[in-house]
C-alpha atoms as a PDB file:
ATOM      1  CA  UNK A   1       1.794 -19.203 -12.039  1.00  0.00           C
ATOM      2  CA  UNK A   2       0.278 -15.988 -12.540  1.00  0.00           C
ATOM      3  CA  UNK A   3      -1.126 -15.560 -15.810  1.00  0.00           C
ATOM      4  CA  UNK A   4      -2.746 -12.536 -16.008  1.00  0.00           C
ATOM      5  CA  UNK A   5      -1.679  -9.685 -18.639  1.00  0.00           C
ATOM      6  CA  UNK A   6      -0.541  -5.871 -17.127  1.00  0.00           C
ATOM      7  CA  UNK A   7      -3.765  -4.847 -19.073  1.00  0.00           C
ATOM      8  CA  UNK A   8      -6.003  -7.352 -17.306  1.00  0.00           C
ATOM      9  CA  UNK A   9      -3.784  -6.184 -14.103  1.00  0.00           C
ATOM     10  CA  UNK A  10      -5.280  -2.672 -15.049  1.00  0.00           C
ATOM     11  CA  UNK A  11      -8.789  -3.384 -15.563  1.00  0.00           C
ATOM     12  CA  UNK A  12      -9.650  -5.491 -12.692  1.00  0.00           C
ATOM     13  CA  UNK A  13     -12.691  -4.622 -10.665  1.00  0.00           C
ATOM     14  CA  UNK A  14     -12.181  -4.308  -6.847  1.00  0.00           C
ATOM     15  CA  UNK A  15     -12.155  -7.489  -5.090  1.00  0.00           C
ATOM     16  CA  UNK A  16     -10.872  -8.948  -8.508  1.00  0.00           C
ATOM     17  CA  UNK A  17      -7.040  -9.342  -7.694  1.00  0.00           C
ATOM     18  CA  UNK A  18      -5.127 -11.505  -9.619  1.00  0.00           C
ATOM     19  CA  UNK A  19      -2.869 -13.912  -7.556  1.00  0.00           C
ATOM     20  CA  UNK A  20       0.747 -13.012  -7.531  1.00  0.00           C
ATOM     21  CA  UNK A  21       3.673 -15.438  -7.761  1.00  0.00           C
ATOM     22  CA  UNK A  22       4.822 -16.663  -4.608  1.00  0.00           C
ATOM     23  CA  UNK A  23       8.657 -17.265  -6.011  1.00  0.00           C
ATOM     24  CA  UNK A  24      10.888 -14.919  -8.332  1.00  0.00           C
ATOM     25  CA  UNK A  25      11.638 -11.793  -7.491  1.00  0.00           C
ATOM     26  CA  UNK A  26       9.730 -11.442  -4.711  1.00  0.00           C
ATOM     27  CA  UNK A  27      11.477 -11.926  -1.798  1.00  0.00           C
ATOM     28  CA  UNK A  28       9.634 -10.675   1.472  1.00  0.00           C
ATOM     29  CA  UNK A  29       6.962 -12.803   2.648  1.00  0.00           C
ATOM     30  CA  UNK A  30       4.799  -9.658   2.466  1.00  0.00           C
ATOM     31  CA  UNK A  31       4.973  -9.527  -1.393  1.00  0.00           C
ATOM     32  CA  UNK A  32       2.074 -10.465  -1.883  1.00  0.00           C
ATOM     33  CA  UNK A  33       0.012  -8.030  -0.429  1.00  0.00           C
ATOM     34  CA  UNK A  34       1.894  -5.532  -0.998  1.00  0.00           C
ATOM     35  CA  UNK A  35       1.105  -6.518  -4.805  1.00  0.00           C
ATOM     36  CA  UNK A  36      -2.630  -6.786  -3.669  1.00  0.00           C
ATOM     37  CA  UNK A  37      -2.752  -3.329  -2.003  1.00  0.00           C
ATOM     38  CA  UNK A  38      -0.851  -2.058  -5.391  1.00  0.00           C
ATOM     39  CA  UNK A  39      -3.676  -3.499  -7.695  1.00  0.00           C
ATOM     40  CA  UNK A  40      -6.353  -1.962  -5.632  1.00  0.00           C
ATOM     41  CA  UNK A  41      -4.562   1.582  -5.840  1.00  0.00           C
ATOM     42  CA  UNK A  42      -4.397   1.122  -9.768  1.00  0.00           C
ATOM     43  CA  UNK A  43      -7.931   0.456  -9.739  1.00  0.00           C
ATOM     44  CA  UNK A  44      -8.881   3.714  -8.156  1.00  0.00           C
ATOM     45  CA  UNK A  45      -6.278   5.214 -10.030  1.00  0.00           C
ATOM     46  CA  UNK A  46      -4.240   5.969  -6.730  1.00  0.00           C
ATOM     47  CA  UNK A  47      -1.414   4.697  -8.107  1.00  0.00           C
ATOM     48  CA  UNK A  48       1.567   5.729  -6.015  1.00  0.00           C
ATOM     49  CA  UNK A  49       4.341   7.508  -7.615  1.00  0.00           C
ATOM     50  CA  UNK A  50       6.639   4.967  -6.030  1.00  0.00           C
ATOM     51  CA  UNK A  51       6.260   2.252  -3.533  1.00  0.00           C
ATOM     52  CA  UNK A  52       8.438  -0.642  -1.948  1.00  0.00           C
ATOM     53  CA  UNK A  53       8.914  -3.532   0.390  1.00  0.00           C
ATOM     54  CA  UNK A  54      11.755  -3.115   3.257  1.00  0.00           C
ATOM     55  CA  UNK A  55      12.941  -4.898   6.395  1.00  0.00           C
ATOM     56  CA  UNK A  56      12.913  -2.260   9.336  1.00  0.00           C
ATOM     57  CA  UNK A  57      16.061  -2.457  11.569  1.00  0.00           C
ATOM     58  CA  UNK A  58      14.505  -4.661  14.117  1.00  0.00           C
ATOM     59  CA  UNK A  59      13.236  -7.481  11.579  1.00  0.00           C
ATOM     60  CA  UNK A  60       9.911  -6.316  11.128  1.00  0.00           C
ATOM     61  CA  UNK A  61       8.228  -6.165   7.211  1.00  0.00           C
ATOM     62  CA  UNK A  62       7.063  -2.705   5.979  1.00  0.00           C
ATOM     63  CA  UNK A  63       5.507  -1.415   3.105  1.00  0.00           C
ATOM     64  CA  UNK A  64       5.979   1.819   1.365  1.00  0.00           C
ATOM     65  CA  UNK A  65       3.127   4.243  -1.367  1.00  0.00           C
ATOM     66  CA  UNK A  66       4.830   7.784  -1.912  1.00  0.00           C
ATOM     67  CA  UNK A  67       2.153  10.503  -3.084  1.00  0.00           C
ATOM     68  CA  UNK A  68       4.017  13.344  -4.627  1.00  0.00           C
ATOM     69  CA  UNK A  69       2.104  15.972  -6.965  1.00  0.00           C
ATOM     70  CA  UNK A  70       3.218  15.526 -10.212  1.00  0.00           C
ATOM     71  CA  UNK A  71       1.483  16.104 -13.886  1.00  0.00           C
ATOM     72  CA  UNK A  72       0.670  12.547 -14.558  1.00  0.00           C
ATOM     73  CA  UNK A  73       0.688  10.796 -18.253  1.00  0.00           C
ATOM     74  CA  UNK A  74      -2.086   8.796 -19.169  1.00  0.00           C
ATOM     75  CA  UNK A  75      -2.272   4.728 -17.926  1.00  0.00           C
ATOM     76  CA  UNK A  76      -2.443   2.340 -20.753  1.00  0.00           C
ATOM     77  CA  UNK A  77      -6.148   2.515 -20.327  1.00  0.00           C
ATOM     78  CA  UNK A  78      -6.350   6.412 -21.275  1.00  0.00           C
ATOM     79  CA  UNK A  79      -7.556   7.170 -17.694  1.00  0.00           C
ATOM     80  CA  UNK A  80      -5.383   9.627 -15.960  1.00  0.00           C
ATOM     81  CA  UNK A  81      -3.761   8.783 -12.523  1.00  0.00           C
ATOM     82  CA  UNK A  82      -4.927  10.566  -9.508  1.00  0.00           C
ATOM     83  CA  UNK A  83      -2.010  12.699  -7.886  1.00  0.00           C
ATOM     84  CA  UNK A  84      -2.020  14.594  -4.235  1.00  0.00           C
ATOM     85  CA  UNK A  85      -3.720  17.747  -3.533  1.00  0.00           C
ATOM     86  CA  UNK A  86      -1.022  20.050  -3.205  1.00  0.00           C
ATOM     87  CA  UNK A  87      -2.720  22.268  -1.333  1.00  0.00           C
ATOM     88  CA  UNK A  88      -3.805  19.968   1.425  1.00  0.00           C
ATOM     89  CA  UNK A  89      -0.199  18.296   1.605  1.00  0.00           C
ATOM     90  CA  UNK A  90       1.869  21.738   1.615  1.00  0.00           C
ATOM     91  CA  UNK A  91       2.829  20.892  -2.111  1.00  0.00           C
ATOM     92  CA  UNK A  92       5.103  17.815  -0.635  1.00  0.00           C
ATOM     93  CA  UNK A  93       2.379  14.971  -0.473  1.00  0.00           C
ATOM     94  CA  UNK A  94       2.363  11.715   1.415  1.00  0.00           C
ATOM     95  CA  UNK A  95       3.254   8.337   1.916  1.00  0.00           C
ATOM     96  CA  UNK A  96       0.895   5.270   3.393  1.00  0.00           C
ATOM     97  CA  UNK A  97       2.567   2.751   5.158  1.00  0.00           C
ATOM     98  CA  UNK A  98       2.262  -0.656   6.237  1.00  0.00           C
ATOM     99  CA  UNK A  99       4.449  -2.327   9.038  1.00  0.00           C
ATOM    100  CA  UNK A 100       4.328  -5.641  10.141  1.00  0.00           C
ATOM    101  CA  UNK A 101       2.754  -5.588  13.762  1.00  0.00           C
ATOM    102  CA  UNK A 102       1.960  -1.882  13.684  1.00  0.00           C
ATOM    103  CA  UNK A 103      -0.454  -1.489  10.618  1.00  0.00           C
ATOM    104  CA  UNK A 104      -1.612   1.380   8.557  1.00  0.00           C
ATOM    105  CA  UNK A 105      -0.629   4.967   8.956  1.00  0.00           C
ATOM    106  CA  UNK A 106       0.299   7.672   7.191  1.00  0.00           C
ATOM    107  CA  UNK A 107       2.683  10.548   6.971  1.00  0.00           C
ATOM    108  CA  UNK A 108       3.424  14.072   5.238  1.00  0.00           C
ATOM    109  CA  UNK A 109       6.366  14.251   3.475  1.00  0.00           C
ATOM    110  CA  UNK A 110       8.918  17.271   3.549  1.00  0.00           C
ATOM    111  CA  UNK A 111      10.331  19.852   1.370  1.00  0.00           C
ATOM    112  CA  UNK A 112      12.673  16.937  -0.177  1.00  0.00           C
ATOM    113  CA  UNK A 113       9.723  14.093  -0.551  1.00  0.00           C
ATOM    114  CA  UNK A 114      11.270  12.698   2.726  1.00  0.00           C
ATOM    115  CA  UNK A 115       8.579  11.191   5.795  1.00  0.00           C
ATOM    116  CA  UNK A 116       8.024  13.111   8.387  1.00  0.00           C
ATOM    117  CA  UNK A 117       8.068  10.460  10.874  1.00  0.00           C
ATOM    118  CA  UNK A 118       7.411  12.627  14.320  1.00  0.00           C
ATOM    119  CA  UNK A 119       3.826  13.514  12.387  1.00  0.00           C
ATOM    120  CA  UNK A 120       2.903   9.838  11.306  1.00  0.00           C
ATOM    121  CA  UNK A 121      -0.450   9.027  12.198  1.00  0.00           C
ATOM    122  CA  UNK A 122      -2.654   5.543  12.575  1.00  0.00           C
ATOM    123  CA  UNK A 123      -4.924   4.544  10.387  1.00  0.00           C
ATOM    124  CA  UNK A 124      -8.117   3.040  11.843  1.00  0.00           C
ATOM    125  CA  UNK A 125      -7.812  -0.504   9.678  1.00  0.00           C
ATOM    126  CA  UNK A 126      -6.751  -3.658  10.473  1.00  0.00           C
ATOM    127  CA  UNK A 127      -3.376  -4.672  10.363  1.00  0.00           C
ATOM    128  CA  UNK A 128      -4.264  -6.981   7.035  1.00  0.00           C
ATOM    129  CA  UNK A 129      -7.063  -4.703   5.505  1.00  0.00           C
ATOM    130  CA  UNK A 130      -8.741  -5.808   2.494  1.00  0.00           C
ATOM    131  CA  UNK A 131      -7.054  -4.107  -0.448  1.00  0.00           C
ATOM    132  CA  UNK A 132     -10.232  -2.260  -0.990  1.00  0.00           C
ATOM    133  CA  UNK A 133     -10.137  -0.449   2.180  1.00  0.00           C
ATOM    134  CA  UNK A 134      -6.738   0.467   2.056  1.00  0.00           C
ATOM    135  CA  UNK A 135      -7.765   2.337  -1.787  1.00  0.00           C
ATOM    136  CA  UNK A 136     -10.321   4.259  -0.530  1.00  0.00           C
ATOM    137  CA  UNK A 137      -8.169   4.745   2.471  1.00  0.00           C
ATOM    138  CA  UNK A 138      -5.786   6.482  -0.026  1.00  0.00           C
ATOM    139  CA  UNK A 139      -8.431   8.218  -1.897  1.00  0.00           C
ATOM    140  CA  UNK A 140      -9.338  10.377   1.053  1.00  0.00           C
ATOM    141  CA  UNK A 141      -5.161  11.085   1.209  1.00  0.00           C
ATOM    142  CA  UNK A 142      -4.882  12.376  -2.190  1.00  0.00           C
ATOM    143  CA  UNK A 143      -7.625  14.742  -1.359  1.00  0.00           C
ATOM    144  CA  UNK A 144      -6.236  15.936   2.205  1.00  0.00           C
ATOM    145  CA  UNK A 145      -9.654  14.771   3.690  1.00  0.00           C
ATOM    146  CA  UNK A 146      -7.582  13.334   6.765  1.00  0.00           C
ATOM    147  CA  UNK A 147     -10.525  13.844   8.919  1.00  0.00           C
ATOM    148  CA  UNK A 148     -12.440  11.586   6.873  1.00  0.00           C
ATOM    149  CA  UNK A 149     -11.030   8.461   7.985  1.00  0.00           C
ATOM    150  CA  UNK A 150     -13.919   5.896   9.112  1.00  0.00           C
ATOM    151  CA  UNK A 151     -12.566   2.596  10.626  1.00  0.00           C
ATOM    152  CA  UNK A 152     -12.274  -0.212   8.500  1.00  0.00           C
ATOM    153  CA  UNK A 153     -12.973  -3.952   9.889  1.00  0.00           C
ATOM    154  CA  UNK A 154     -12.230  -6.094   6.532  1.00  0.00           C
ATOM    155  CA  UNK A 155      -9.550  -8.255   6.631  1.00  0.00           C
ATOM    156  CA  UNK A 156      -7.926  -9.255   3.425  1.00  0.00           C
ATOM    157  CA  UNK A 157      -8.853 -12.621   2.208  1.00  0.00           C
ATOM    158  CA  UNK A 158      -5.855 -14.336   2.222  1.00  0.00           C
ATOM    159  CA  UNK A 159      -4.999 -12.600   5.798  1.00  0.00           C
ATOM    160  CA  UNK A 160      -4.841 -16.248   7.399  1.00  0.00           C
ATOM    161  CA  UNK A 161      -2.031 -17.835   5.135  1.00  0.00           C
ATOM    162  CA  UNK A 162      -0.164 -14.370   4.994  1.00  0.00           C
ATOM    163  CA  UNK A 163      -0.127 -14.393   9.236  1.00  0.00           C
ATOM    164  CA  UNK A 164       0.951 -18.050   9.107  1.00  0.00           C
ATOM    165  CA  UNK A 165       3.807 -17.198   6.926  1.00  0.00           C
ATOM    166  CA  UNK A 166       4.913 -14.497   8.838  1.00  0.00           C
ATOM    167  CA  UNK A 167       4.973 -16.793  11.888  1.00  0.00           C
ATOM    168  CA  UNK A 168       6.825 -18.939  10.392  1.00  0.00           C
ATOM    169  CA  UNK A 169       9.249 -16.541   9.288  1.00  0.00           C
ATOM    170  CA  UNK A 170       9.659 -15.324  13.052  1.00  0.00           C
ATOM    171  CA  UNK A 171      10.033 -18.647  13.836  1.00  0.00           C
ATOM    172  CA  UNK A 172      13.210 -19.269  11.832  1.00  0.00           C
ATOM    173  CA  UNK A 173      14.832 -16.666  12.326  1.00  0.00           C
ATOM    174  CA  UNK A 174      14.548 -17.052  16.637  1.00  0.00           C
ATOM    175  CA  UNK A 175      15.896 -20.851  16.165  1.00  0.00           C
ATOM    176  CA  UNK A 176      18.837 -21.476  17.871  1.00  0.00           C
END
């Protein structure tokens, strides 16, 4: 059981991640690191303005951050959230994706906050980055420094169990 506070949530140093709850409300095996990746955004302050899980059409897990520009309120912690450059990102912003099998990338978002997903472009990290990576990943987004991207090698440290699972998900669903 996860007993960490939202303030101890906030305050965590990188590579500190709190371990989320593997039951509840939670219900793509990819929960987890999506909640890992989330924490590490918080404690950059890259927090996206929204973010979800999804199942793509053919099966496959994704994972949603949405970078708007926006005048952000103060976090609990007084420090103020980092937003998009709107300059860089044609006053629209962003979103960073995850997809299960495809990895990182990234894409513009249009006049209406919607992807732009004939523009979406890699990112050079491994399909299971360390939280870390992915944060600073982000950090270069929010300043438009998309040209700044160096490849990443970490994997995230619970990368083995989260592939297993996975697997095991595929498996299920193929079984006659």
């Amino acid at each position: 059981m996860d007993r960490h506070t939202d303030a101890e949530r906030a305050t965590a140093r990188p590579g500190s991640y709190f371990s989320p709850p593997t039951s509840g409300a939670e219900t793509y095996v990819h929960a987890q690191y999506a909640q890992a990746v989330h924490q590490a955004l918080i404690v950059v302050r890259a927090e996206p303005v929204e973010w979800h899980t999804y199942d793509h059409a053919d099966g496959t897990l994704g994972i949603a951050y949405l970078y708007r520009p926006y005048d952000p309120e103060p976090m609990a912690d007084g420090r103020i959230p980092l937003t998009v450059n709107p300059d860089a990102w044609h006053g629209h912003g962003c979103e960073l994706r995850w997809t299960e099998g495809g990895g990182w990338s990234w894409t513009p978002l249009d006049e209406h906050f919607d992807p732009l997903w004939t523009v979406t472009e890699p990112l050079p990290l491994p399909e299971l980055a360390d939280p870390d990576d992915v944060a600073a990943t982000a950090l270069l987004l929010l300043a438009g420094d998309d040209d700044g991207f160096t490849t990443g090698t970490r994997q995230w440290e619970h990368a083995g169990f989260q592939a297993k699972a996975l697997t095991e998900r595929h498996r299920q669903e193929t079984r006659p």
